[in-house]
C-alpha atoms as a PDB file:
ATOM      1  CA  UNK A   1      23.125 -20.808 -41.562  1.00  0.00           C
ATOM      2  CA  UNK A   2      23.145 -22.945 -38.218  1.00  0.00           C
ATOM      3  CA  UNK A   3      25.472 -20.272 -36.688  1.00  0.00           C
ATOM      4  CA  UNK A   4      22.263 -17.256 -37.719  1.00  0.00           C
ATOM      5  CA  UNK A   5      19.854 -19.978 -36.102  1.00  0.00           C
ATOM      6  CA  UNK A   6      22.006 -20.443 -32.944  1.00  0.00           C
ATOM      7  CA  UNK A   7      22.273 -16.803 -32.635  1.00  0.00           C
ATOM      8  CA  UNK A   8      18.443 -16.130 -33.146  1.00  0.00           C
ATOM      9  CA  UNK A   9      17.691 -18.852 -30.511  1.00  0.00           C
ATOM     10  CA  UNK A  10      20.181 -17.103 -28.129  1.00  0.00           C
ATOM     11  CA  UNK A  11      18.066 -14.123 -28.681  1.00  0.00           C
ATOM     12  CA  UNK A  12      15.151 -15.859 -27.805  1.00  0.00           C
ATOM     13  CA  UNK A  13      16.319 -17.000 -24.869  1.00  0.00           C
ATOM     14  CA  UNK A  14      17.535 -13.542 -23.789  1.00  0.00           C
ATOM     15  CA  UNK A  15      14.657 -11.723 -24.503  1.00  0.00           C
ATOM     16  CA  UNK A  16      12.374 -14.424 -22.145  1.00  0.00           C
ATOM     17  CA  UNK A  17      15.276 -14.051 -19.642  1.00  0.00           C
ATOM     18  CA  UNK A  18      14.899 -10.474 -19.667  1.00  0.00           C
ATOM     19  CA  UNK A  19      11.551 -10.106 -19.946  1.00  0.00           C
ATOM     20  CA  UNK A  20      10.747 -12.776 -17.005  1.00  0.00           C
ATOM     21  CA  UNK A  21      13.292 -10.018 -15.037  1.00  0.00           C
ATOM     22  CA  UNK A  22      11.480  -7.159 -16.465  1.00  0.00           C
ATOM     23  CA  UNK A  23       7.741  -8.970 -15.252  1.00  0.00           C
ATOM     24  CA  UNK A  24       9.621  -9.297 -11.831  1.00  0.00           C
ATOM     25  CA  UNK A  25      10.918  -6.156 -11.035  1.00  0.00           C
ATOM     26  CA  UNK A  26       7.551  -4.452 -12.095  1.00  0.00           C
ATOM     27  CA  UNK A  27       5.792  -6.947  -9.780  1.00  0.00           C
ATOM     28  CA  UNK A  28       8.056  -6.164  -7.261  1.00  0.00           C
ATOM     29  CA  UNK A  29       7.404  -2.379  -8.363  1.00  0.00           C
ATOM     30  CA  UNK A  30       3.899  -2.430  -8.087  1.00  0.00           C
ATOM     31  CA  UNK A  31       4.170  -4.318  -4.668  1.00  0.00           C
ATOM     32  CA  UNK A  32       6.270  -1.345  -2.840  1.00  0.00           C
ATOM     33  CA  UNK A  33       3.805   1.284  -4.268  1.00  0.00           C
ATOM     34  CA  UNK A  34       1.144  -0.913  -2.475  1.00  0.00           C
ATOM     35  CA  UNK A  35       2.898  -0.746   0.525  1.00  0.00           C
ATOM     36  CA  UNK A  36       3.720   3.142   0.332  1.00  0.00           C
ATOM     37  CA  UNK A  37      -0.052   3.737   0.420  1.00  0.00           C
ATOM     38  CA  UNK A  38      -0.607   1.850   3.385  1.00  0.00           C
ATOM     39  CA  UNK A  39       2.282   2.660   5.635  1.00  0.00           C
ATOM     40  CA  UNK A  40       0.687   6.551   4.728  1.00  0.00           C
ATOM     41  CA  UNK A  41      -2.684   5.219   5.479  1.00  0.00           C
ATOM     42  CA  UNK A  42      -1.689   4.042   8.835  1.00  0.00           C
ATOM     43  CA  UNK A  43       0.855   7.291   9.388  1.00  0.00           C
ATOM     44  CA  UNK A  44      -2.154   9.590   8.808  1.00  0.00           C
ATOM     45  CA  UNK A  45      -4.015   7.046  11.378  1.00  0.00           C
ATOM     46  CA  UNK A  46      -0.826   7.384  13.996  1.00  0.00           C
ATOM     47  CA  UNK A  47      -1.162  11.410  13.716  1.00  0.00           C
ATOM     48  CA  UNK A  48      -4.650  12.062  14.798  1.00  0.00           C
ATOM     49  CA  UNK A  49      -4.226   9.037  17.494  1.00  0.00           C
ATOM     50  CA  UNK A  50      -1.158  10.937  18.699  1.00  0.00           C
ATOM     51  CA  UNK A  51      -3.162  14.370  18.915  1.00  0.00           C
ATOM     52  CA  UNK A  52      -6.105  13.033  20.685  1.00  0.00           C
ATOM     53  CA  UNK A  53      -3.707  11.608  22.988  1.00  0.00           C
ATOM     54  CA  UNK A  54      -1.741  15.372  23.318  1.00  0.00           C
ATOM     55  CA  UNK A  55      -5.152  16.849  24.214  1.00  0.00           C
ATOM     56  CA  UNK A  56      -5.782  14.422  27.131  1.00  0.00           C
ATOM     57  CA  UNK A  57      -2.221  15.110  27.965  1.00  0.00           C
ATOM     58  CA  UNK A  58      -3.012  18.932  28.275  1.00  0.00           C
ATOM     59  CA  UNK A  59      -6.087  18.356  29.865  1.00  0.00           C
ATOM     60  CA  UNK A  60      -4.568  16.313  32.460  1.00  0.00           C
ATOM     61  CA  UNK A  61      -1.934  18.757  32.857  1.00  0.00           C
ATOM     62  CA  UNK A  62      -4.426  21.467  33.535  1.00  0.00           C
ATOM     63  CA  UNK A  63      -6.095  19.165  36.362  1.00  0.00           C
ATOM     64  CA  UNK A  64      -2.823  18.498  37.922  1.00  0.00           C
ATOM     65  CA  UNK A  65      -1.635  22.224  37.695  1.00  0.00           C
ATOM     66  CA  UNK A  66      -5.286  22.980  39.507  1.00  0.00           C
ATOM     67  CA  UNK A  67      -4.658  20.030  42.191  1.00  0.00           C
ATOM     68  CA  UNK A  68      -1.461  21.576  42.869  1.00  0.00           C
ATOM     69  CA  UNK A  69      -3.024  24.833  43.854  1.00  0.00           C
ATOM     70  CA  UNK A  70      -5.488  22.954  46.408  1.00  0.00           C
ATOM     71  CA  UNK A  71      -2.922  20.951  47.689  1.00  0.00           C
ATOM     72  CA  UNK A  72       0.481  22.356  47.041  1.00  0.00           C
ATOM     73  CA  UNK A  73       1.993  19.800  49.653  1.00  0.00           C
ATOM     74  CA  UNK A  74       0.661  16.907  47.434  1.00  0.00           C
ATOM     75  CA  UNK A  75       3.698  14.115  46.789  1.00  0.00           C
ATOM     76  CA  UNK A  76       1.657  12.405  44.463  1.00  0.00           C
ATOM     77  CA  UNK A  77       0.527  15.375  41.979  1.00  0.00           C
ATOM     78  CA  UNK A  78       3.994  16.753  42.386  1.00  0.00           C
ATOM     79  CA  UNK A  79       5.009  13.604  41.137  1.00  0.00           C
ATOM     80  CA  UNK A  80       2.364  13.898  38.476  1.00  0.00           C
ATOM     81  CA  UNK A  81       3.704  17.420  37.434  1.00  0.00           C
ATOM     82  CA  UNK A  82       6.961  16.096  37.501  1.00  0.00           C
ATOM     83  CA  UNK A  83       6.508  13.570  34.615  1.00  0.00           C
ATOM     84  CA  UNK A  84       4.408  15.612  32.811  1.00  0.00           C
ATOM     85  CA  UNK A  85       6.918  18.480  32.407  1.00  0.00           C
ATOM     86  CA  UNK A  86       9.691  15.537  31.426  1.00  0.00           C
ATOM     87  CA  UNK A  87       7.203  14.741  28.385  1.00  0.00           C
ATOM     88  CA  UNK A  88       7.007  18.416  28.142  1.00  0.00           C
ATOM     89  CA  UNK A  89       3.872  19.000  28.704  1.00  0.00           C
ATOM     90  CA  UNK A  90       2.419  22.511  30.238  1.00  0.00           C
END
């Protein structure tokens, strides 16, 4: 008899062990999902910042590329150009 009610005890203890693990993980669970839906939040934010800067990009290229016609000998819109086509912008 005592060895059944140290062996139901050691259950006991197991299954609040496990179950204080299990209450954990799912805490920890439920925390990353959290965090999945902001970092998307904030990617989706980081995209349309990223194509409102490409348009001023292209738009500046187009002023430069105009410049350049007016003043061809220009170092400083050269310059301009220059960078721009690194970033690889037409």
């Amino acid at each position: 008899m005592s060895y059944e009610a140290d062996y139901n005890s050691w259950l006991e203890r197991q299954k609040e062990r496990l179950t204080f693990k299990y209450k954990k993980i799912k805490a920890e669970r439920d925390s990353l999902i959290d965090d999945i839906a902001v970092l998307k939040a904030n990617i989706s934010g980081l995209e349309r910042e990223n194509e409102k800067q490409l348009e001023l990009l292209q738009d500046f290229s187009k002023f430069i590329n105009y410049k350049l016609i007016i003043s061809p000998a220009s170092d400083t819109y050269k310059h301009y150009r220059s960078e721009l086509d690194k970033l690889e912008v037409e």
